[in-house]
Protein backbone atom coordinates (compact mmCIF):
# COMPACT_ATOMS: atom_id res chain seq x y z
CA UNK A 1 12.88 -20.84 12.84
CA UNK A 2 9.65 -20.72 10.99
CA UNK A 3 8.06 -18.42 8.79
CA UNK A 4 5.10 -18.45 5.68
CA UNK A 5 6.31 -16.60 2.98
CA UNK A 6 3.43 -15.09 1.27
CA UNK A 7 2.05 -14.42 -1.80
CA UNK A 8 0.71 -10.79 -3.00
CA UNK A 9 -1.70 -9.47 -6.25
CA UNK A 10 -1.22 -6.47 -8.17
CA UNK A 11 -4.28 -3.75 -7.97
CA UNK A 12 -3.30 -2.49 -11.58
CA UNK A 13 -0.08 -2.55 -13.53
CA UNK A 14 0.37 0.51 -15.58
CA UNK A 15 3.66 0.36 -17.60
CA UNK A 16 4.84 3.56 -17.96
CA UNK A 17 8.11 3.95 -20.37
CA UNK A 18 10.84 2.00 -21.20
CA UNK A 19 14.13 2.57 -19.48
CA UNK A 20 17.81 3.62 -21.48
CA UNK A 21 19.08 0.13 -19.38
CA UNK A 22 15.79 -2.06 -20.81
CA UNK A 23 14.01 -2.26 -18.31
CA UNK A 24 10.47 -0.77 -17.83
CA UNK A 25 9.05 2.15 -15.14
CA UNK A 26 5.91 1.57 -14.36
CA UNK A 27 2.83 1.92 -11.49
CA UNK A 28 1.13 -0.14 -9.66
CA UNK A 29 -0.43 -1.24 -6.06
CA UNK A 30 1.02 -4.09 -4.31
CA UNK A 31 -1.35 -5.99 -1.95
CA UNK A 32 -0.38 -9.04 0.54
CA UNK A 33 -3.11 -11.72 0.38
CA UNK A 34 -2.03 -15.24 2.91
CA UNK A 35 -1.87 -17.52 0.61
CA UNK A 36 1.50 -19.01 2.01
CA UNK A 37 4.61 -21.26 1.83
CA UNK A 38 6.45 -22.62 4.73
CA UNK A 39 9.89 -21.63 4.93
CA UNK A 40 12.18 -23.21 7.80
CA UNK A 41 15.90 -22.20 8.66
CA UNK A 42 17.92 -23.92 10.97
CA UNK A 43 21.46 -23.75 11.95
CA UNK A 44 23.70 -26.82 10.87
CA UNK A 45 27.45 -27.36 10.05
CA UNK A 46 27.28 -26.47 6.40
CA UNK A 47 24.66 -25.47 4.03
CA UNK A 48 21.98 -27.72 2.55
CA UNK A 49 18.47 -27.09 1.03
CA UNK A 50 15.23 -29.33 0.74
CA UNK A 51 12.25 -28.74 -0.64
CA UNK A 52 8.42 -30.43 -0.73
CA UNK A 53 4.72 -29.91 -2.03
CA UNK A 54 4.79 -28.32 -5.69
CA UNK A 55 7.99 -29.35 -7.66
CA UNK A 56 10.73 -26.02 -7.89
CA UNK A 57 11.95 -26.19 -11.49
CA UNK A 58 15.61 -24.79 -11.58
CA UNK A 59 19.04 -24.77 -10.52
CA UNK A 60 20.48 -24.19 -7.17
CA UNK A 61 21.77 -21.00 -9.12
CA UNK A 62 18.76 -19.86 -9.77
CA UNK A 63 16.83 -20.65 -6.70
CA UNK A 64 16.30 -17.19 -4.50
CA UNK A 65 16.58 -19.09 -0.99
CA UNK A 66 19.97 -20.17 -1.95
CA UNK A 67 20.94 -17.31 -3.79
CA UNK A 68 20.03 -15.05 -0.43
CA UNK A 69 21.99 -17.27 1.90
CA UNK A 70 24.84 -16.82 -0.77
CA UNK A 71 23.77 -12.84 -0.93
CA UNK A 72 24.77 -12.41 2.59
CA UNK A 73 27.79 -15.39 3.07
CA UNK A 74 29.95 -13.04 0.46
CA UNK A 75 29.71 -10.03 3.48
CA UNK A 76 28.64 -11.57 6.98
CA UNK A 77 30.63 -15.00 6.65
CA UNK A 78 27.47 -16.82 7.75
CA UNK A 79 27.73 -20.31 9.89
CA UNK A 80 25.54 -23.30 7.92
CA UNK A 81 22.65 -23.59 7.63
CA UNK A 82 19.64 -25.93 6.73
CA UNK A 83 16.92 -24.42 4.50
CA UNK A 84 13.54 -26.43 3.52
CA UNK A 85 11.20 -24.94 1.49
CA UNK A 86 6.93 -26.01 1.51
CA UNK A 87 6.12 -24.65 -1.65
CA UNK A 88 2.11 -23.95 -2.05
CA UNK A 89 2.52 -21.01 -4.21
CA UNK A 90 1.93 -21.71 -7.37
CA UNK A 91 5.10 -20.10 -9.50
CA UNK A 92 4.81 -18.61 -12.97
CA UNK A 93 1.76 -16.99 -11.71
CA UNK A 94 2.53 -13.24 -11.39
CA UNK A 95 1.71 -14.10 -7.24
CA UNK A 96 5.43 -13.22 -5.99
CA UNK A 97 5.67 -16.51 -4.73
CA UNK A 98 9.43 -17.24 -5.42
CA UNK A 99 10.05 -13.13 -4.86
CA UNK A 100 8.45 -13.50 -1.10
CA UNK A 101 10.71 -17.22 -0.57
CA UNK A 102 14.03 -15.28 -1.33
CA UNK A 103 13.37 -12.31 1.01
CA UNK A 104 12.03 -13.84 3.69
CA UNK A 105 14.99 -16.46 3.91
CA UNK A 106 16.93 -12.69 3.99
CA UNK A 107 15.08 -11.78 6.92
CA UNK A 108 15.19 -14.85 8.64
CA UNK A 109 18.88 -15.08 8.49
CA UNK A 110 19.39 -11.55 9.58
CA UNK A 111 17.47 -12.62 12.66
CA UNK A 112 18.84 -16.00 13.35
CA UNK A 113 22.15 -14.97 13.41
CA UNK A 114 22.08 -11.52 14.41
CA UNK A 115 22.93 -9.30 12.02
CA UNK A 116 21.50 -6.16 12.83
CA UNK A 117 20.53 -5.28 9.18
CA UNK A 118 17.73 -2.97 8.92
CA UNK A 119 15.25 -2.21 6.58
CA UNK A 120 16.53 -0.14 3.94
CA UNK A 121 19.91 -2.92 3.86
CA UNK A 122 17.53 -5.41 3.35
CA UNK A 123 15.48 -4.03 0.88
CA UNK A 124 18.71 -3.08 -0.86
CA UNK A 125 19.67 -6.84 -0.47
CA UNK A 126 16.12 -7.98 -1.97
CA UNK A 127 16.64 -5.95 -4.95
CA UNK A 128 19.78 -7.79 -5.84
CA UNK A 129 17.78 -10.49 -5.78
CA UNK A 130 14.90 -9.68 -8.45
CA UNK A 131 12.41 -7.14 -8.67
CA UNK A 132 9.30 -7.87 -6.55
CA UNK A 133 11.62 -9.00 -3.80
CA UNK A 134 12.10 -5.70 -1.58
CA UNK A 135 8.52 -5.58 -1.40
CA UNK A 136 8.27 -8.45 1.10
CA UNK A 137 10.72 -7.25 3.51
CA UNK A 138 7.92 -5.03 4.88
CA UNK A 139 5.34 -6.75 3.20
CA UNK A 140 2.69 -4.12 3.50
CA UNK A 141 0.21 -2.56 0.71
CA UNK A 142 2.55 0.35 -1.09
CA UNK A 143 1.78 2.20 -4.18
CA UNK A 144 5.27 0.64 -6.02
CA UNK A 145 6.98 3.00 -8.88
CA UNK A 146 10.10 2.84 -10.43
CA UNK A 147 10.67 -0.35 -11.64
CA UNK A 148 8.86 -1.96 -9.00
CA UNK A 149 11.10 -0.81 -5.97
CA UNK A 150 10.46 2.46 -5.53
CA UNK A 151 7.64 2.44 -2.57
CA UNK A 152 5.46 4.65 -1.06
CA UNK A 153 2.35 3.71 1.75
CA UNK A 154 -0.74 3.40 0.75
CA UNK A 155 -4.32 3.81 2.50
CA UNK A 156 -5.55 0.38 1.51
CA UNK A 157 -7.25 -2.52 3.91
CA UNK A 158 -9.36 -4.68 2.14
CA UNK A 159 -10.26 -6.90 5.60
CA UNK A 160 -12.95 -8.30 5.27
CA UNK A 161 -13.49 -8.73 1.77
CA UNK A 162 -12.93 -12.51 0.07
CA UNK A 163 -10.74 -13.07 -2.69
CA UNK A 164 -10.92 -16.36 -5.44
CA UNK A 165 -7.87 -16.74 -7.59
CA UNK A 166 -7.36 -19.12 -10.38
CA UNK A 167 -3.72 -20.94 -11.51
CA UNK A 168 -4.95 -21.99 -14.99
CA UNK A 169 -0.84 -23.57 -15.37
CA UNK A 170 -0.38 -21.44 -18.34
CA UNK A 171 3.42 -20.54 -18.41
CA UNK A 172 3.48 -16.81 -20.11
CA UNK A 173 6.91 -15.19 -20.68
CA UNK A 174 7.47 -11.86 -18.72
CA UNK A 175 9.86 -10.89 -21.40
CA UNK A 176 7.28 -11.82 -24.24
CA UNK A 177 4.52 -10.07 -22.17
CA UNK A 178 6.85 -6.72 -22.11
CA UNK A 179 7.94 -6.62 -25.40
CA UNK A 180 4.18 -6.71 -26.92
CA UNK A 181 3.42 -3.27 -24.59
CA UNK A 182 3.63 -0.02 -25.92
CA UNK A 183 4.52 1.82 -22.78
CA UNK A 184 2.21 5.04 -22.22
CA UNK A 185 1.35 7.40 -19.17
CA UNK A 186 -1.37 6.08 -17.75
CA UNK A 187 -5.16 8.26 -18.14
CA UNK A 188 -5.89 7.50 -14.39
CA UNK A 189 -3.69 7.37 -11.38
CA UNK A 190 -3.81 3.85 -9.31
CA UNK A 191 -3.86 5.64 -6.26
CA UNK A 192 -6.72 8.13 -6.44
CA UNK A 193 -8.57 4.92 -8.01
CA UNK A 194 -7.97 2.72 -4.61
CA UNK A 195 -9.66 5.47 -2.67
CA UNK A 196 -13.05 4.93 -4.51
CA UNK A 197 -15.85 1.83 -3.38
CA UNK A 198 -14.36 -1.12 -5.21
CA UNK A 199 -16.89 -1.97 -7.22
CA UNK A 200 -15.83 1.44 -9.20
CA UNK A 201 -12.26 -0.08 -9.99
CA UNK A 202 -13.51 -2.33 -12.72
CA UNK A 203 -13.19 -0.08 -15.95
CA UNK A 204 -10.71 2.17 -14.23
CA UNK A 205 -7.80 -0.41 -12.74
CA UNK A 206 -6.13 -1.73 -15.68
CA UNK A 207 -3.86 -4.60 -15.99
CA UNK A 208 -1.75 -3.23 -19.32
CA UNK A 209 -0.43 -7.09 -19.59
CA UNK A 210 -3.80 -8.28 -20.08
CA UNK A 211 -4.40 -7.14 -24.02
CA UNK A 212 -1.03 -9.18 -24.79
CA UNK A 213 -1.49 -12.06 -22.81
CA UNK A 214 -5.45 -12.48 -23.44
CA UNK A 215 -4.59 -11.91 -27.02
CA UNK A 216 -2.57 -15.17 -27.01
CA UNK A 217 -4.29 -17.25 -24.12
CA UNK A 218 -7.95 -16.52 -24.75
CA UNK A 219 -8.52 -19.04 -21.39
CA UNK A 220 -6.79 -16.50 -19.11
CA UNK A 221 -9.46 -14.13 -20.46
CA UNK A 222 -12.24 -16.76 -19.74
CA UNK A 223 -11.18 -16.83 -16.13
CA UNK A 224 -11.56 -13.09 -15.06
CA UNK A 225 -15.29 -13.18 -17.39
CA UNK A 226 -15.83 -16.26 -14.94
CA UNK A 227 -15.22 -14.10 -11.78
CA UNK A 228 -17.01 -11.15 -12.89
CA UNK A 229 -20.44 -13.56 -13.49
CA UNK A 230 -19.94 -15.20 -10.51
CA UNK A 231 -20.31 -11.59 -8.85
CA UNK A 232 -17.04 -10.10 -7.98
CA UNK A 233 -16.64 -6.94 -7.27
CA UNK A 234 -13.12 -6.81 -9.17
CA UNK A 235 -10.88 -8.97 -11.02
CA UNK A 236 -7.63 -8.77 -12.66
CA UNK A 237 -4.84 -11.01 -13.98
CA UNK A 238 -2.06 -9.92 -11.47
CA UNK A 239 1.25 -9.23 -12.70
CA UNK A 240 1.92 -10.59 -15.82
CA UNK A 241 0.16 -13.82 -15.39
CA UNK A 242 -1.19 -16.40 -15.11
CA UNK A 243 -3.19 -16.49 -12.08
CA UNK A 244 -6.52 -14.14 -12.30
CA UNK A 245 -7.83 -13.14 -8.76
CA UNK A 246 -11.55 -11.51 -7.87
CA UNK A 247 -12.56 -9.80 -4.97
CA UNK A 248 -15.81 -10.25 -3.47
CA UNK A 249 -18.14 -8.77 -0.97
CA UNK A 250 -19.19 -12.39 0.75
CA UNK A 251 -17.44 -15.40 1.31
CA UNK A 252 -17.51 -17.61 -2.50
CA UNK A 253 -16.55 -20.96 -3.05
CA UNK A 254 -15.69 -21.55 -6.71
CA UNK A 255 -15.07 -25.25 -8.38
CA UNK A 256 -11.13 -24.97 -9.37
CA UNK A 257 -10.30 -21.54 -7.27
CA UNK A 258 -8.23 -21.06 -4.30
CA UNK A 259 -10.53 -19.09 -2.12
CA UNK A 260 -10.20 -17.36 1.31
CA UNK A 261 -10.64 -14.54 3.31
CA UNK A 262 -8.67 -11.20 3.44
């Protein structure tokens, strides 16, 4: 069985307050763009994992394919199996690369070996996994609240538009990137903003990682001035970095940027 786990970009990030457990509440749109891993899973006598294309840093601990088989062995009593990851996503980016990998090795397990979960089980599963993971179980736009699992549709299609994103291989720490926010309620909602032409969204969609993280990788900053000069209609770090995406009207081809259609 064969799927592409894909990745997704955040259409602002408000954060809203800080939780009493230490996490953070906070706002934003989800979007899934196909820029894509390959993700097989194939029955076999015992459990085993490969993986090619961009190195996985990690333990087998820590990786989310593994830890979803593992997820579901402790309750369904799975049979082996043989999972081999294509990784093209780049991680560390804020792109939900990893997030989408460990979900949709849920999903494909479910199906493979029949185990009737449905949505909401799944989703429940995902969670257990890390935060951006329910999101891929439907893997539709949703305005996300909570701390990033709460979901609710949204009237978004951006088909036909063309989107350029940049990896500059900048590691920045989530944790680092929280703790330098002062959490606020935002002055605009995300989802009245979506419903206006994009090229409106550009002083009105915030990022609130990108003051902390431009503040200490001026480059990152560079990257969305690039996209705006090169005429996008949009651009925005997504999640809490690295990777910078714009969104254009025509097809773009940009030295250094992954570019394709929507």
């Amino acid at each position: 069985m064969l799927s592409f786990p894909n990745a997704k970009i955040n259409l602002g990030l408000n954060i809203v307050s800080r939780r009493p457990d230490g996490y953070h509440d906070l706002e934003s749109c989800f979007y899934p763009i196909l820029w894509c891993d390959a993700l097989e899973v194939l029955p076999a006598e015992k459990l085993t994992f490969t993986s090619s294309g961009l190195d996985i840093p990690g333990t087998p601990e820590s990786n989310l394919c593994l830890r979803a088989y593992d997820l579901l062995q402790k309750t369904y009593d799975l049979p082996g199996a043989h999972i081999h990851l294509h990784k093209v996503i780049p991680m560390g980016a804020g792109l939900g690369g990893g997030s989408a990998d460990g979900a949709f090795t849920l999903k494909m397990l479910n199906e493979l070996f029949d185990l009737g979960l449905d949505v909401p089980t799944l989703q429940n599963l995902a969670g257990q996994l890390g935060s951006d993971c329910p999101f891929f179980i439907e893997n539709k736009p949703v305005l996300a609240t909570g701390t990033g699992t709460v979901f609710r549709e949204v009237a978004l299609d951006l088909s036909g538009k063309h989107i350029a994103i940049k990896h500059p291989h900048i590691h920045v720490s989530t944790q680092k990137a929280y703790s330098l926010i002062k959490p606020s309620a935002p002055d605009y909602s995300i989802e009245n903003t979506l419903k206006e032409p994009i090229s409106q969204w550009r002083n009105v969609l915030k990022n609130d990682f990108e003051a902390s993280v431009f503040g200490q990788f001026p480059e990152i900053q560079q990257i969305k001035e690039e996209l705006y000069a090169s005429g996008a209609l949009y651009a925005a770090m997504s999640g809490s970095g690295s990777a910078v995406f714009g969104l254009f009207e025509e097809e773009v081809s940009l030295e250094g940027y992954h570019t394709f259609s929507l």
